[in-house]
N, C-alpha and C. Protein backbone atom coordinates (compact mmCIF):
# COMPACT_ATOMS: atom_id res chain seq x y z
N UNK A 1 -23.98 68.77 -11.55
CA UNK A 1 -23.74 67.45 -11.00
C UNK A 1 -23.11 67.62 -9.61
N UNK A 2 -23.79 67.32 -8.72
CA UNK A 2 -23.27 67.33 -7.20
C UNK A 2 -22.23 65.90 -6.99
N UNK A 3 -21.28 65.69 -5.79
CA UNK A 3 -20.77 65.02 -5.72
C UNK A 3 -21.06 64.49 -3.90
N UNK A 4 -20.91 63.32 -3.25
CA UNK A 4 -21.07 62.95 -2.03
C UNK A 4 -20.67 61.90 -1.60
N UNK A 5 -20.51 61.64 -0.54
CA UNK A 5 -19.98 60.40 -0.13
C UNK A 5 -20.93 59.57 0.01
N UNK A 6 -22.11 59.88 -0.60
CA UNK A 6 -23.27 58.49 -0.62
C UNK A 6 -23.33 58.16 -1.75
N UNK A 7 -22.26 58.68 -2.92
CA UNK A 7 -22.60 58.21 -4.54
C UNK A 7 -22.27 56.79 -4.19
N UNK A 8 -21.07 56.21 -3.53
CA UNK A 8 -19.99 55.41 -3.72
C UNK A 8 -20.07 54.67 -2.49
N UNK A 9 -20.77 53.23 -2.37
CA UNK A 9 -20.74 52.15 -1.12
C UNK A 9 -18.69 51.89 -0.71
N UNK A 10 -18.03 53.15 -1.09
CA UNK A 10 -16.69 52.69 -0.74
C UNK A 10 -16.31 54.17 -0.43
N UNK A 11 -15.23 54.28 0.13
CA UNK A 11 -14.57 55.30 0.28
C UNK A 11 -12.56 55.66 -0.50
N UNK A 12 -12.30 56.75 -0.36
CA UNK A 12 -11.11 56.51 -0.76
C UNK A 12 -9.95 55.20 0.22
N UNK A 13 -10.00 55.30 0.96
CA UNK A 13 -9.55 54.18 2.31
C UNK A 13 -9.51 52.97 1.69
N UNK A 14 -10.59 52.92 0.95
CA UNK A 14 -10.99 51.33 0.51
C UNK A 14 -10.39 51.64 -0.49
N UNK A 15 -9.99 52.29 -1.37
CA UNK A 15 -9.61 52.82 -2.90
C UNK A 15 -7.58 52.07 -2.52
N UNK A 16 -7.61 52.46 -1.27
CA UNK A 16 -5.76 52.74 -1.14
C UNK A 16 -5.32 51.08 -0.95
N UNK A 17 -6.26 50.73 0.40
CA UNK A 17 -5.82 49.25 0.84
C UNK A 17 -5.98 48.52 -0.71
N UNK A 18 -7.27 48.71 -1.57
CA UNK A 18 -7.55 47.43 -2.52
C UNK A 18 -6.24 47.80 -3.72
N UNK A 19 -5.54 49.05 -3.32
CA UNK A 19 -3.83 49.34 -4.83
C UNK A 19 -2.88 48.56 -4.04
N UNK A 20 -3.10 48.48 -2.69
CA UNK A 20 -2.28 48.16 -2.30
C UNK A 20 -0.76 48.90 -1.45
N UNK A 21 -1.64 50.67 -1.70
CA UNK A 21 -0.44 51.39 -1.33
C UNK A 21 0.25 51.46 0.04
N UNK A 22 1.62 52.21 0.18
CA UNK A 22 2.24 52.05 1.18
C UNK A 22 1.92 53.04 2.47
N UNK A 23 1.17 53.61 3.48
CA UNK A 23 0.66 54.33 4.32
C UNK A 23 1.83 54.27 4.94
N UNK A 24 2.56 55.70 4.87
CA UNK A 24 2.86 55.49 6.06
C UNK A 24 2.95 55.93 7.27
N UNK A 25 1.50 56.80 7.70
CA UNK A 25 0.97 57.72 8.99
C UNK A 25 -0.43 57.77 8.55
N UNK A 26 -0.94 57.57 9.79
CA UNK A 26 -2.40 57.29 10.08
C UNK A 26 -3.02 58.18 10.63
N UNK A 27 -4.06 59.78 10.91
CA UNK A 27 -4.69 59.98 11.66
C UNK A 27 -6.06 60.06 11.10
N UNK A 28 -6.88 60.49 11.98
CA UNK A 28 -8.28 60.58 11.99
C UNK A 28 -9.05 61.00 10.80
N UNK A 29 -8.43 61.84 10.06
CA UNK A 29 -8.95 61.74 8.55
C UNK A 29 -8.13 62.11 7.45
N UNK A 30 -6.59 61.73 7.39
CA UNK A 30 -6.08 61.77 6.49
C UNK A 30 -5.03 60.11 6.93
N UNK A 31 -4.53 60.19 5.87
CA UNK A 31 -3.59 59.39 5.41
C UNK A 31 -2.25 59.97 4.92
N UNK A 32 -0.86 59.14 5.09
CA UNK A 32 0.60 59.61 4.04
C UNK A 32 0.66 58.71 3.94
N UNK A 33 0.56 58.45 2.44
CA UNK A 33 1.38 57.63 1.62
C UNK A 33 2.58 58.10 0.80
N UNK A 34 3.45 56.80 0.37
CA UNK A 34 4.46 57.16 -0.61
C UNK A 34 3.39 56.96 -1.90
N UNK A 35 3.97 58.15 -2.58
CA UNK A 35 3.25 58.26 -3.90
C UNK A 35 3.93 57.86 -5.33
N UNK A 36 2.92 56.87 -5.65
CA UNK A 36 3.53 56.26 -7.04
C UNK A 36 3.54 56.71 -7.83
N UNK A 37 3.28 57.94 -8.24
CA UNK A 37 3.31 59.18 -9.24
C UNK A 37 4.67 59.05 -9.99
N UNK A 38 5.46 60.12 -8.57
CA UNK A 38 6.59 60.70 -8.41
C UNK A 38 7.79 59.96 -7.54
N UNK A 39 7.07 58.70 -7.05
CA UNK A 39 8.06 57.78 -6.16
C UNK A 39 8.45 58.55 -5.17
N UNK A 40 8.21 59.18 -4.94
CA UNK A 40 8.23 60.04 -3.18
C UNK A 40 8.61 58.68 -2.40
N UNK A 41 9.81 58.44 -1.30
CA UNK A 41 8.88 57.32 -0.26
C UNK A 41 9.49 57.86 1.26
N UNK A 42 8.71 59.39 1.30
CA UNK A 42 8.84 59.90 2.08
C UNK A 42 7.47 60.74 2.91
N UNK A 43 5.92 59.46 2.46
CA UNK A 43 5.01 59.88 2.82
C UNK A 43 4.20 61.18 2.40
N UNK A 44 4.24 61.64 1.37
CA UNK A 44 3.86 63.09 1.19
C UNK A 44 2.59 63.19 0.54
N UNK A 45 2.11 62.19 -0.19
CA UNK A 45 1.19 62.41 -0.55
C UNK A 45 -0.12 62.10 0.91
N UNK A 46 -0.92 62.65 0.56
CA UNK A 46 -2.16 63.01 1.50
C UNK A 46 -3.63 62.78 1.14
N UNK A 47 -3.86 61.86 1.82
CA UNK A 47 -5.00 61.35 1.32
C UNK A 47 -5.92 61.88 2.27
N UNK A 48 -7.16 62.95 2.38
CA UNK A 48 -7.86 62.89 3.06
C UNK A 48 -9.67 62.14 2.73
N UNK A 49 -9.49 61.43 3.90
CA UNK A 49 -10.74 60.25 4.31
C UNK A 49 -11.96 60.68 4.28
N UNK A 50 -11.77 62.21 4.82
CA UNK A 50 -13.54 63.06 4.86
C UNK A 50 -13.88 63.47 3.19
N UNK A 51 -12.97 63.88 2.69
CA UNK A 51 -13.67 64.83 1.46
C UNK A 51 -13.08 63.54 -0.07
N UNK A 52 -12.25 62.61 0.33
CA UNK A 52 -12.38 61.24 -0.70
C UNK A 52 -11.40 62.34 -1.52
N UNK A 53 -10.45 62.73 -1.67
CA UNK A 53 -9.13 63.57 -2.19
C UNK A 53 -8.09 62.95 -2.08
N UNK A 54 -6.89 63.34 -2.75
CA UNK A 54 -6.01 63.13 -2.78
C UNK A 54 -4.53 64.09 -2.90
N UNK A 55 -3.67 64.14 -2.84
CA UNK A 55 -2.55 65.38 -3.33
C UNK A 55 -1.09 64.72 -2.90
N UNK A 56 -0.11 64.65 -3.69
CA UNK A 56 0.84 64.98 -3.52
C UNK A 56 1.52 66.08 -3.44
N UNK A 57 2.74 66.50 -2.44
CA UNK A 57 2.98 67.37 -1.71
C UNK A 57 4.37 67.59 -2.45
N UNK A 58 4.66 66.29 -3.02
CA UNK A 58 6.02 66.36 -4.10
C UNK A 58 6.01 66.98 -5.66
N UNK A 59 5.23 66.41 -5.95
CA UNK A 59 4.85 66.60 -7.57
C UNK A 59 3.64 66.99 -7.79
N UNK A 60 2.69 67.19 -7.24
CA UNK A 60 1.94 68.02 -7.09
C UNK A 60 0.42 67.22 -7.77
N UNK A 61 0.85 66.06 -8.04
CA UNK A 61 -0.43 65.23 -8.52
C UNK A 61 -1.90 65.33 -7.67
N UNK A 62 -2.68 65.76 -8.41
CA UNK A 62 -4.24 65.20 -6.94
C UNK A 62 -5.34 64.70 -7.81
N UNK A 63 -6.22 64.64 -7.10
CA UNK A 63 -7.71 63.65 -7.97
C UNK A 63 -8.23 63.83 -6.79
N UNK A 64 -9.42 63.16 -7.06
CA UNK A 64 -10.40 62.06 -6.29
C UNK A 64 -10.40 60.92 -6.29
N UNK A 65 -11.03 59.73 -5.53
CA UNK A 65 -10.57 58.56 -5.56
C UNK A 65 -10.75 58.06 -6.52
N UNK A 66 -11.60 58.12 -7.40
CA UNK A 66 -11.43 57.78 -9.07
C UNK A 66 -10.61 57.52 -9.36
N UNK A 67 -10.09 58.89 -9.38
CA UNK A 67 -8.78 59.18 -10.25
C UNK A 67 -7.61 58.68 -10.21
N UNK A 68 -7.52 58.76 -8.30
CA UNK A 68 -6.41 57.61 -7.85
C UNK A 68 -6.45 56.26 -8.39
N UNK A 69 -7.70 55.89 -8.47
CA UNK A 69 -7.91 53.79 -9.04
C UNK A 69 -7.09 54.02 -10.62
N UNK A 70 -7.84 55.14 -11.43
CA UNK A 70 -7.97 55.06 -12.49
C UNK A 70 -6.17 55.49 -13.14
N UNK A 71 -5.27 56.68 -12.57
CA UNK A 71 -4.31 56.63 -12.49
C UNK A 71 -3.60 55.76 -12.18
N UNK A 72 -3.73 54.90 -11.49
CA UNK A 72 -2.80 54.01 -11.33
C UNK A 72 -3.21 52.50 -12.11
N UNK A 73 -4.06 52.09 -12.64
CA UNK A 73 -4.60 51.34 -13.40
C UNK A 73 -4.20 51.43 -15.00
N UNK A 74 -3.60 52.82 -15.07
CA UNK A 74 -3.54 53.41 -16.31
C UNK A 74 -1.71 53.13 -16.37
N UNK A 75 -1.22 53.24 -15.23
CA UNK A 75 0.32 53.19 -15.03
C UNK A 75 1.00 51.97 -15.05
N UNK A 76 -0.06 50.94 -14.79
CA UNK A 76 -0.12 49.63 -14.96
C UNK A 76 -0.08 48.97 -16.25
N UNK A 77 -0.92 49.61 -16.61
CA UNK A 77 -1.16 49.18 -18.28
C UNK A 77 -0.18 49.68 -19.21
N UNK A 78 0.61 50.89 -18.78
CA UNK A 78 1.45 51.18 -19.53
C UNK A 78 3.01 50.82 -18.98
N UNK A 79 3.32 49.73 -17.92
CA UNK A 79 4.21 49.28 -17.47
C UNK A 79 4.96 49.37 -16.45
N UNK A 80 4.31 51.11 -16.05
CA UNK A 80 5.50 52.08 -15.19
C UNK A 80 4.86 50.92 -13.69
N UNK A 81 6.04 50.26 -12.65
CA UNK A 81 6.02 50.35 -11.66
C UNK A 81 6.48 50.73 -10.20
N UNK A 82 5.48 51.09 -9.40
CA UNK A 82 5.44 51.50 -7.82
C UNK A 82 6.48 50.72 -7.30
């Protein structure tokens, strides 16, 4: 099973704005956010825009943008909040 950025009419970018998360540094193909994992809110997690990834730099959480929707959808349902 190959993976690409033409599976998905969205990108991770679109994955972050529609959680709602907190960015807080912008360049050309990554992102820092505070991560709702581990409550970091010191930007560490790293979202890069080209390869649709993710990682925290604190706790060491990563995915794909899936995983990001689906993790935090899951954190929701079980009460924990960002």
């Amino acid at each position: 099973m190959t993976s690409s950025s033409d599976t998905f009419p969205f990108g991770i970018a679109d994955v972050v704005e529609l959680l709602g998360l907190t960015v807080r540094r912008r360049l050309p193909s990554s992102l820092y956010l505070n991560c709702p994992f581990c409550g970091d809110q010191r930007g560490r997690l790293n979202v890069n825009t080209d390869k649709n990834v993710w990682r925290c730099n604190r706790c060491g959480a990563a995915g794909g943008m899936l995983a990001l929707y689906s993790h935090n959808l899951y954190a929701k349902w079980l009460g924990i909040r960002f």
